[in-house]
N, C-alpha and C. Protein backbone atom coordinates (compact mmCIF):
# COMPACT_ATOMS: atom_id res chain seq x y z
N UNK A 1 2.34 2.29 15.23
CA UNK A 1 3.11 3.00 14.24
C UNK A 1 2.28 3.12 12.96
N UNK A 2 1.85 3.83 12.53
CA UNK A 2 1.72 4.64 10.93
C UNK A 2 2.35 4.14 10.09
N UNK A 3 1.69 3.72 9.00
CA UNK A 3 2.61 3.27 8.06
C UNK A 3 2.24 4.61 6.73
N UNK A 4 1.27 5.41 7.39
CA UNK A 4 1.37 7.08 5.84
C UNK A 4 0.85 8.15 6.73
N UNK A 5 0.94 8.98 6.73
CA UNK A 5 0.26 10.26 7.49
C UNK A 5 -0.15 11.54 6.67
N UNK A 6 -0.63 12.23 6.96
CA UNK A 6 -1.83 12.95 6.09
C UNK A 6 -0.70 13.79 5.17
N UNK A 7 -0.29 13.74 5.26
CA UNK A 7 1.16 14.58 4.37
C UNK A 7 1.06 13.31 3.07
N UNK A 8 1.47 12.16 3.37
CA UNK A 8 1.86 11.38 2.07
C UNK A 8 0.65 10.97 1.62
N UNK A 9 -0.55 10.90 1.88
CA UNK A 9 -2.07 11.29 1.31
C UNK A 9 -2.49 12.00 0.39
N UNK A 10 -1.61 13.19 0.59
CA UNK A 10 -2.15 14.68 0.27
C UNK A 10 -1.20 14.28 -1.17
N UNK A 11 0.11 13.96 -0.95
CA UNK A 11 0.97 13.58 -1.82
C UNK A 11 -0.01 13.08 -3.28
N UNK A 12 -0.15 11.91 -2.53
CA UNK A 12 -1.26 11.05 -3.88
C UNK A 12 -2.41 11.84 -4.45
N UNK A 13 -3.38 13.14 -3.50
CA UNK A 13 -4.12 13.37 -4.36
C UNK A 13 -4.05 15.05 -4.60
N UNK A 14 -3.03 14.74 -5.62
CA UNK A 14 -2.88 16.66 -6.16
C UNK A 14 -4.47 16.85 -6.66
N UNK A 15 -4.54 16.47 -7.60
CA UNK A 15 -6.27 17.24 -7.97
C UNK A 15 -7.07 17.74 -7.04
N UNK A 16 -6.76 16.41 -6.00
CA UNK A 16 -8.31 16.83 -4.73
C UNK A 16 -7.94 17.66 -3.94
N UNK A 17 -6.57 18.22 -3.83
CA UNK A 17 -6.07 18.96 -2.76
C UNK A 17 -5.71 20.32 -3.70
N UNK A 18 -5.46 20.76 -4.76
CA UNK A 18 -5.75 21.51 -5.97
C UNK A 18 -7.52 22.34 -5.74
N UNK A 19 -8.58 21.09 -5.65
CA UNK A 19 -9.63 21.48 -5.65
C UNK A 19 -10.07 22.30 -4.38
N UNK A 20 -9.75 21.17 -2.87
CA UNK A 20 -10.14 21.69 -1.73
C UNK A 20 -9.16 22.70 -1.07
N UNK A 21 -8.64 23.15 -1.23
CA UNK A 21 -7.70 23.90 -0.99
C UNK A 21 -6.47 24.85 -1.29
N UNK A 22 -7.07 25.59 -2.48
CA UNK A 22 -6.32 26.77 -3.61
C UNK A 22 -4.51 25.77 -3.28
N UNK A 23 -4.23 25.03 -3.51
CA UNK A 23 -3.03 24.48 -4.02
C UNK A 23 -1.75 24.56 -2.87
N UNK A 24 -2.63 24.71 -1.16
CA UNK A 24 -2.01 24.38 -0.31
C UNK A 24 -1.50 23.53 0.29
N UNK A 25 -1.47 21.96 -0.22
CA UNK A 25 -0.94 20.57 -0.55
C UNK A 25 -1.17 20.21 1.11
N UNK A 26 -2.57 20.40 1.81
CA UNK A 26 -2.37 20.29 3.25
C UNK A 26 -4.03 19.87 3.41
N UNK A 27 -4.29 18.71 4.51
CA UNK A 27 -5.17 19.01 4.77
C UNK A 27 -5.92 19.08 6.12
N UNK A 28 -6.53 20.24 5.89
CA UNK A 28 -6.78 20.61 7.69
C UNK A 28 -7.96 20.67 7.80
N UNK A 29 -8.94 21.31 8.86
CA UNK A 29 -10.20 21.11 9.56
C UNK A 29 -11.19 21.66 8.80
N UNK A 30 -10.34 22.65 7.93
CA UNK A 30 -11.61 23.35 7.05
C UNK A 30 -11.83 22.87 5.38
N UNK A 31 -11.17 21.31 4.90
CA UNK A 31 -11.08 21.04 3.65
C UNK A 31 -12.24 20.13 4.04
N UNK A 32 -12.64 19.48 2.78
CA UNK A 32 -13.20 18.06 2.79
C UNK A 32 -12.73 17.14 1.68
N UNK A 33 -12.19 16.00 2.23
CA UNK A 33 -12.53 15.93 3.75
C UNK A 33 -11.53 16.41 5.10
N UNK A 34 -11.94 16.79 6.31
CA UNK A 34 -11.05 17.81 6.93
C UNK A 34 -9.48 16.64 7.43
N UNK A 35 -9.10 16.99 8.20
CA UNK A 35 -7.39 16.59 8.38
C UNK A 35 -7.91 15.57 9.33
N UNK A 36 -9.26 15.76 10.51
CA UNK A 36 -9.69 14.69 11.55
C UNK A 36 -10.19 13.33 10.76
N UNK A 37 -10.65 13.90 9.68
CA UNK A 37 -11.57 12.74 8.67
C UNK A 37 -10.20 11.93 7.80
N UNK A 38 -9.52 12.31 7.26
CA UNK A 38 -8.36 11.36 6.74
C UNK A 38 -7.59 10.90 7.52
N UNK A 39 -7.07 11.11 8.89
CA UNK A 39 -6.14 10.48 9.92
C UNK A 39 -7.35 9.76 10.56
N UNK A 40 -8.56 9.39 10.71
CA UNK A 40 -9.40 8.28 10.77
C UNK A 40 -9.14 7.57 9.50
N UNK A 41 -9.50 8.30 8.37
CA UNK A 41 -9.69 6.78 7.46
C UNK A 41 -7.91 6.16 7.55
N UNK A 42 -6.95 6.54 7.68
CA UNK A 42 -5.74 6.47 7.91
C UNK A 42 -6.06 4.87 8.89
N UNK A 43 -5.86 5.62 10.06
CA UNK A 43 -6.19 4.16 11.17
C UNK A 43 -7.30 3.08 11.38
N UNK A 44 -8.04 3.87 10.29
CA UNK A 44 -9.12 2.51 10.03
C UNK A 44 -8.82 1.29 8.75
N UNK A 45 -8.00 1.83 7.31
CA UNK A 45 -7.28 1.33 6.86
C UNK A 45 -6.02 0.52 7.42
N UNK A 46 -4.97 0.80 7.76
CA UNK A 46 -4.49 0.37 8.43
C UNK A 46 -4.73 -0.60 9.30
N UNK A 47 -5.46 -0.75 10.31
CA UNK A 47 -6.27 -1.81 11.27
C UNK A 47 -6.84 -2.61 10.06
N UNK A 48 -7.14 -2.62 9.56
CA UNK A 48 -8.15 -3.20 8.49
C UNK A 48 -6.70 -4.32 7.97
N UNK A 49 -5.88 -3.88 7.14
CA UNK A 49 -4.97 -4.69 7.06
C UNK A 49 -3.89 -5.50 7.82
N UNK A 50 -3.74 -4.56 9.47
CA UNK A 50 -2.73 -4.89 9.74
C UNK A 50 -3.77 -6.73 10.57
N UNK A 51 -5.11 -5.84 10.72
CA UNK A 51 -5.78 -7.34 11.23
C UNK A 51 -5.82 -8.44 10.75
N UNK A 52 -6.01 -8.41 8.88
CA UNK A 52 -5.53 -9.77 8.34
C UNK A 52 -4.19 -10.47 8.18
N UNK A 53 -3.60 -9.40 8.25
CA UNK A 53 -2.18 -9.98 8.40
C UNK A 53 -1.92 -10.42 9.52
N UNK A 54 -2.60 -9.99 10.18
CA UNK A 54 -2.07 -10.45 11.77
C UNK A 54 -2.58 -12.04 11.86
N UNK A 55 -4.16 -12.14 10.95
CA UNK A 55 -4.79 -13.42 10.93
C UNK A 55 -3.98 -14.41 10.88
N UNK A 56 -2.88 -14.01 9.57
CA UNK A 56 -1.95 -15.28 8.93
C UNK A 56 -1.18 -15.47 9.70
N UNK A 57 -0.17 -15.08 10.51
CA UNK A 57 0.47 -15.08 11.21
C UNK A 57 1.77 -13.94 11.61
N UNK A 58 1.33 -12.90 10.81
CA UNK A 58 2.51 -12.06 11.35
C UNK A 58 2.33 -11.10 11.98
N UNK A 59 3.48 -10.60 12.35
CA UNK A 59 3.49 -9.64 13.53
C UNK A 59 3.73 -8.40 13.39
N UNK A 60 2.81 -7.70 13.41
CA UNK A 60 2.38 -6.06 12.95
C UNK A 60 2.10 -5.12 14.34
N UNK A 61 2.31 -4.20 13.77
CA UNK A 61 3.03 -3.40 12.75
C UNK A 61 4.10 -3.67 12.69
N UNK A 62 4.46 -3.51 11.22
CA UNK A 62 5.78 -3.63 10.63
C UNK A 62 6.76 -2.38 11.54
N UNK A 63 8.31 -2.99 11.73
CA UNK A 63 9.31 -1.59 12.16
C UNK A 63 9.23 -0.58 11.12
N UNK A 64 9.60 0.28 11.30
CA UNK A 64 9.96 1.73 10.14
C UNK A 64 11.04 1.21 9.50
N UNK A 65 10.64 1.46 7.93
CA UNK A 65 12.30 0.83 7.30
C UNK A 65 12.08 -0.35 7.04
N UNK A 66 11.10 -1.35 7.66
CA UNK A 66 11.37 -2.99 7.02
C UNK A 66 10.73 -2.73 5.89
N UNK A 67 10.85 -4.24 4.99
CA UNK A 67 10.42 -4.37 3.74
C UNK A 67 8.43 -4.40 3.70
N UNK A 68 7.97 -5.08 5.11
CA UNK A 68 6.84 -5.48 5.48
C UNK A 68 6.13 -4.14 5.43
N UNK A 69 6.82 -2.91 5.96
CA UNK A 69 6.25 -1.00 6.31
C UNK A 69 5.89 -0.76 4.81
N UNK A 70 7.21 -0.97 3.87
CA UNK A 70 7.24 -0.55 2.57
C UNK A 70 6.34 -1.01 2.03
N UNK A 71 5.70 -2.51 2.06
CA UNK A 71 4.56 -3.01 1.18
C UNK A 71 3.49 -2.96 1.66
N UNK A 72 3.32 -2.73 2.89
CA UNK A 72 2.14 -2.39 3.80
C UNK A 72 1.71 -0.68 3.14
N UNK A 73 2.56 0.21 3.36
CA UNK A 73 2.54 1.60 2.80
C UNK A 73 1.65 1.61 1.61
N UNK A 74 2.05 0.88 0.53
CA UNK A 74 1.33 0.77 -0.68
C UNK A 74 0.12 0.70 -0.72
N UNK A 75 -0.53 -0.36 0.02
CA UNK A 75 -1.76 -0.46 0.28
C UNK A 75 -2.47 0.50 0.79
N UNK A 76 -2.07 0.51 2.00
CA UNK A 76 -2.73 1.75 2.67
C UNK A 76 -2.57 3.04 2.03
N UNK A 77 -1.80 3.19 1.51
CA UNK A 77 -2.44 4.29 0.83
C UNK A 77 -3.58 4.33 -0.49
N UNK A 78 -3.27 3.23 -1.01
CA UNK A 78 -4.06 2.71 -1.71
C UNK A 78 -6.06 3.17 -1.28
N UNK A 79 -5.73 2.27 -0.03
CA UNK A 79 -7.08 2.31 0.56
C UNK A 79 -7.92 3.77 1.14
N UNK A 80 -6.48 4.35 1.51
CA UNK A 80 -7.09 5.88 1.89
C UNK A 80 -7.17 6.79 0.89
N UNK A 81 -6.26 6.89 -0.26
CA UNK A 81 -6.32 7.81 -0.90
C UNK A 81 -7.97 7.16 -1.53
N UNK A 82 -8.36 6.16 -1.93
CA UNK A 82 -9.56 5.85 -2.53
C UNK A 82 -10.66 6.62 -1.70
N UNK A 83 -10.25 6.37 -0.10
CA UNK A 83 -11.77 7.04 1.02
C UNK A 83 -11.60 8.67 0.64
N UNK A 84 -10.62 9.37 0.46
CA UNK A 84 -10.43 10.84 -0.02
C UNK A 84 -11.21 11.26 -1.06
N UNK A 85 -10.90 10.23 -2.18
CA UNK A 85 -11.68 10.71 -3.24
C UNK A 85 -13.15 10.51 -3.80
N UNK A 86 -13.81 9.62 -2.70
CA UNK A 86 -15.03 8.84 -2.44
C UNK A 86 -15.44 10.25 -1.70
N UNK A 87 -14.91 10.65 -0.44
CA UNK A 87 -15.49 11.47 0.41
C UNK A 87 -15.22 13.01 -0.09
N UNK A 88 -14.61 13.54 -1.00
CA UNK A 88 -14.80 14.65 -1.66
C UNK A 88 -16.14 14.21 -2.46
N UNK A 89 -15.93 14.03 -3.59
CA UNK A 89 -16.96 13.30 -4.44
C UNK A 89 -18.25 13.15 -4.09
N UNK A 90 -18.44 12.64 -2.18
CA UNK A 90 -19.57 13.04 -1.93
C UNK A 90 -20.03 14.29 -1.15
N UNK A 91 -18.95 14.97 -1.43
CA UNK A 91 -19.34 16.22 -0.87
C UNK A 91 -19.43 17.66 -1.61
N UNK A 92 -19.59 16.90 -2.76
CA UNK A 92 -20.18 17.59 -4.22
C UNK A 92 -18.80 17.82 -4.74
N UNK A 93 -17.88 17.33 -4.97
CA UNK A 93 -16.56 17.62 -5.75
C UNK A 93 -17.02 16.77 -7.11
N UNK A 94 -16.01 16.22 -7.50
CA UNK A 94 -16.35 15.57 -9.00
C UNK A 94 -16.63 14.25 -8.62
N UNK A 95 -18.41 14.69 -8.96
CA UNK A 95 -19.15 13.59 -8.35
C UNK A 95 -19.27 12.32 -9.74
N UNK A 96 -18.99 12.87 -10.78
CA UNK A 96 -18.54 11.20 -11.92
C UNK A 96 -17.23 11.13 -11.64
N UNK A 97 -16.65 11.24 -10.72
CA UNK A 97 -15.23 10.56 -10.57
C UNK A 97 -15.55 8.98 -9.73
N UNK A 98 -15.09 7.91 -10.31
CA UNK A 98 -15.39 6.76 -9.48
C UNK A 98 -14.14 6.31 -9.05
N UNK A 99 -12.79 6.80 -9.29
CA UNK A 99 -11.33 6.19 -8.95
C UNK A 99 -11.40 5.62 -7.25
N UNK A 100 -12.02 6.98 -6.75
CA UNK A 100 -12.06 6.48 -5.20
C UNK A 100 -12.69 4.95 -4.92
N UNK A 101 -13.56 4.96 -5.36
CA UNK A 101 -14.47 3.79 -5.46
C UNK A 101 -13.52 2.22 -6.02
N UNK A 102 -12.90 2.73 -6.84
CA UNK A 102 -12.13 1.52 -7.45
C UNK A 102 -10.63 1.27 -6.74
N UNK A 103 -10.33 2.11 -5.78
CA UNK A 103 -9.17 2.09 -5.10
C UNK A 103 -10.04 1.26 -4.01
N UNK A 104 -11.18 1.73 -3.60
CA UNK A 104 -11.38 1.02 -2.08
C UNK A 104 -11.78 -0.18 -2.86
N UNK A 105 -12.70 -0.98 -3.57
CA UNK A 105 -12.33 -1.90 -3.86
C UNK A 105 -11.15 -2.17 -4.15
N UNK A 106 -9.87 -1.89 -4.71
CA UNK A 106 -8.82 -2.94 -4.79
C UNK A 106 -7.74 -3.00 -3.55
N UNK A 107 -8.40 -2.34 -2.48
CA UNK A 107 -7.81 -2.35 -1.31
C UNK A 107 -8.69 -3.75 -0.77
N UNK A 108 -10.60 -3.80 -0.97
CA UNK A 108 -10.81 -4.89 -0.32
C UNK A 108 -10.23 -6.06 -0.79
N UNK A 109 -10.22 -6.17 -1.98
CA UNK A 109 -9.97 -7.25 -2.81
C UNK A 109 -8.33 -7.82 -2.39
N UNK A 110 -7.41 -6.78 -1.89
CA UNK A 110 -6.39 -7.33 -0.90
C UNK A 110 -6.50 -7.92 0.11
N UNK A 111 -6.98 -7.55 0.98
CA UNK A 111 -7.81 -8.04 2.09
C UNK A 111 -8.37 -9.33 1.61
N UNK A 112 -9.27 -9.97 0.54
CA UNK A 112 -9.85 -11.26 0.93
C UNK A 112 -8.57 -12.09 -0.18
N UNK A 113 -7.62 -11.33 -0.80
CA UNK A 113 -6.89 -12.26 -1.27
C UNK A 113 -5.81 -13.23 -0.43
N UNK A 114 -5.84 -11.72 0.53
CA UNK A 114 -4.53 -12.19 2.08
C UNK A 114 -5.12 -13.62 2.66
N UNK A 115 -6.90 -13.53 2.55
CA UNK A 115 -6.73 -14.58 3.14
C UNK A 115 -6.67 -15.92 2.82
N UNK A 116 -6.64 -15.84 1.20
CA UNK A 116 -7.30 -16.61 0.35
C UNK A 116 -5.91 -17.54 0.20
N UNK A 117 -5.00 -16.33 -0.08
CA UNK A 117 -3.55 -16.91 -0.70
C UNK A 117 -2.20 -16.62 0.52
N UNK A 118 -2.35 -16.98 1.43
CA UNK A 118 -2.11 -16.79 2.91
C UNK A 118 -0.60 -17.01 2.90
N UNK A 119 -0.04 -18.13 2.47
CA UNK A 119 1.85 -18.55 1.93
C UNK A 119 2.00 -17.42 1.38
N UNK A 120 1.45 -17.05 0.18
CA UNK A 120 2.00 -16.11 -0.78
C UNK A 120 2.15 -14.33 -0.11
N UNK A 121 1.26 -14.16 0.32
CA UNK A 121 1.38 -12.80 1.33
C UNK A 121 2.08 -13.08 2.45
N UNK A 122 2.26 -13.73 3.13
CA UNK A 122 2.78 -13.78 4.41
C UNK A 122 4.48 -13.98 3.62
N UNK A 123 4.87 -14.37 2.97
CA UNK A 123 6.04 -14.33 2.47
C UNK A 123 6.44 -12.76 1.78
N UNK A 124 5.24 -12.51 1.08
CA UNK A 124 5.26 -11.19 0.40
C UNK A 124 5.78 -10.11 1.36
N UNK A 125 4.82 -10.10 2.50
CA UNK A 125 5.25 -9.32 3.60
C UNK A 125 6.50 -9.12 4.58
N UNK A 126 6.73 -10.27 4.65
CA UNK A 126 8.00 -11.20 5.55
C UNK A 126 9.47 -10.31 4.83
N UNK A 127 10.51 -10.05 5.82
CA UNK A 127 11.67 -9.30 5.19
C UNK A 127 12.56 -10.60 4.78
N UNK A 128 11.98 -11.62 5.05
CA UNK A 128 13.07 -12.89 4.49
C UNK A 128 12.51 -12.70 3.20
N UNK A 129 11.63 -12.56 2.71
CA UNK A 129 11.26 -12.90 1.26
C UNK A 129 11.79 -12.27 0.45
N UNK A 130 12.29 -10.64 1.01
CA UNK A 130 12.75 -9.74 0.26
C UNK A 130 14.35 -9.43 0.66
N UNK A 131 15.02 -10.19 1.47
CA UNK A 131 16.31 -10.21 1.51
C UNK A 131 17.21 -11.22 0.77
N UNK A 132 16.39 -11.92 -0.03
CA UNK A 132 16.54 -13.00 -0.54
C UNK A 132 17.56 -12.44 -2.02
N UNK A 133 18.45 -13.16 -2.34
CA UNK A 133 19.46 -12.65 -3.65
C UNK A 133 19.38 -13.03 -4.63
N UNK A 134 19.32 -12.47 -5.64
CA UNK A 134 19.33 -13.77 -7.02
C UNK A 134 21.23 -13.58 -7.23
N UNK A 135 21.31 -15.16 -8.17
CA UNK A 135 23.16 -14.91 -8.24
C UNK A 135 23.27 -15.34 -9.63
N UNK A 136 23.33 -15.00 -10.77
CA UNK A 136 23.98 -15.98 -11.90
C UNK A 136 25.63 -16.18 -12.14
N UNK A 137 25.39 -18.02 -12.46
CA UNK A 137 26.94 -18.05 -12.31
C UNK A 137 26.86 -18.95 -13.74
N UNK A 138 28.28 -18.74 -14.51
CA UNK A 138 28.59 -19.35 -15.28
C UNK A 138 28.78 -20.66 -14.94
N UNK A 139 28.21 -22.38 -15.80
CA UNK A 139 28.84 -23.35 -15.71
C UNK A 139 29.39 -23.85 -17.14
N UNK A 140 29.16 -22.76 -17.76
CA UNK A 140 29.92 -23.82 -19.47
C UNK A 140 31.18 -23.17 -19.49
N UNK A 141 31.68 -23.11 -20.64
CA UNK A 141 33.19 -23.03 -21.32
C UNK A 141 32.61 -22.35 -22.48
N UNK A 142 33.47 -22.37 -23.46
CA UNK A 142 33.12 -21.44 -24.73
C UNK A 142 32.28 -22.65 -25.77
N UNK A 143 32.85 -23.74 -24.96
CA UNK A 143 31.97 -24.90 -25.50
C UNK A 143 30.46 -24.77 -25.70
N UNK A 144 30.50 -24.58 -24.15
CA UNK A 144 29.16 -25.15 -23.40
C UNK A 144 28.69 -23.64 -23.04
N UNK A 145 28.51 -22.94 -23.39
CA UNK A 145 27.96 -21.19 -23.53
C UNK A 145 27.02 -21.17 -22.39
N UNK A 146 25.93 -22.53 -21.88
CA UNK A 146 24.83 -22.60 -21.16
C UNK A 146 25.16 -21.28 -19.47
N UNK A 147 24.10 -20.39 -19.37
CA UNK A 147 24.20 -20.04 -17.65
C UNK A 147 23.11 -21.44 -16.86
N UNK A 148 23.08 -21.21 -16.00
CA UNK A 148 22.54 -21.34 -14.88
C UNK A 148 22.33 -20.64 -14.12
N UNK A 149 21.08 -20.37 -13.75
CA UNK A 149 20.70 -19.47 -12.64
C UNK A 149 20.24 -19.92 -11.31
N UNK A 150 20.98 -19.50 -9.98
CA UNK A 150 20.90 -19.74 -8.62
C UNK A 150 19.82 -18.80 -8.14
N UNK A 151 18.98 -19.51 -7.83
CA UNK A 151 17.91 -18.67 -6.91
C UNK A 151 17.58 -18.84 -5.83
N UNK A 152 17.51 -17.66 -4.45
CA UNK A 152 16.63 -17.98 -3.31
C UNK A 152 15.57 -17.10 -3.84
N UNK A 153 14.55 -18.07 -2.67
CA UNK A 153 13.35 -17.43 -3.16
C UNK A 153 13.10 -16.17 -2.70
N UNK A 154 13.01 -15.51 -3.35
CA UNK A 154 12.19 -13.92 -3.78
C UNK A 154 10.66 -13.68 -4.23
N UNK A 155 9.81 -12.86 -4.24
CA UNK A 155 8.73 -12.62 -4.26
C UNK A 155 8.89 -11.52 -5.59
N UNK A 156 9.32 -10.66 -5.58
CA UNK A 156 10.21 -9.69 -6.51
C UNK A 156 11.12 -9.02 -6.83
């Protein structure tokens, strides 16, 4: 399962799809990079993350709809929209643009954090982490004004 497809790609890069393609928000065989070249970097991203996650212990691909798809999504697009604008860029588009460059680094830099901080992502990812409630309940009087706050754990 896909967690973005060349449609929500195209989404992220209006400029480059503005540039390669008179403002047809699509990209196909005759752009650069063409529609075969981003549904690779697509599944090579993807594999790329779903493999460290898989390292820690979870079980990928995420369903459609879990919380794990939704935060997985981020990334990966993260990581592809960066290979888009790397691979225009070198194909004489706006070649002082470095964003691409700084997206695929902060896609790697996910990658060695997953493995670094392994509790903290694997929870991040996990739909327990994010089904989790916060509750505040009153324990004072008009006396005692104090809240208290009940927490399960949440990630955000």
């Amino acid at each position: 399962m896909a967690y973005v497809d060349a449609n929500d790609v195209a989404g992220r890069c209006a400029g480059v799809m503005r540039a390669i393609n008179n403002d047809s928000g699509v990209f196909t065989s005759s752009t650069d990079p063409s529609l075969a070249q981003v549904k690779s970097f697509i599944a090579d991203v993807e594999s790329a993350l779903d493999g460290h996650l898989q390292a820690i212990g979870l079980a990928v691909p995420f369903a459609a709809g879990s919380v794990g798809e939704s935060r997985a999504r981020n990334y990966v697009l993260t990581g592809v929209v960066g290979l888009v604008y790397s691979a225009y860029s070198r194909a004489g588009g706006d070649t002082g643009d470095v964003d691409g460059e700084d997206m695929i680094e902060q896609f790697r830099q996910h990658l060695k954090d997953i493995q670094t901080n392994q509790v903290y992502w694997k929870s991040y990812y996990s739909a327990a982490a994010s089904t989790a409630q916060s509750s505040f309940t009153t324990e004072g009087t008009a006396r005692d004004p104090f809240f208290s706050i009940s927490k399960k754990p949440n990630m955000f």
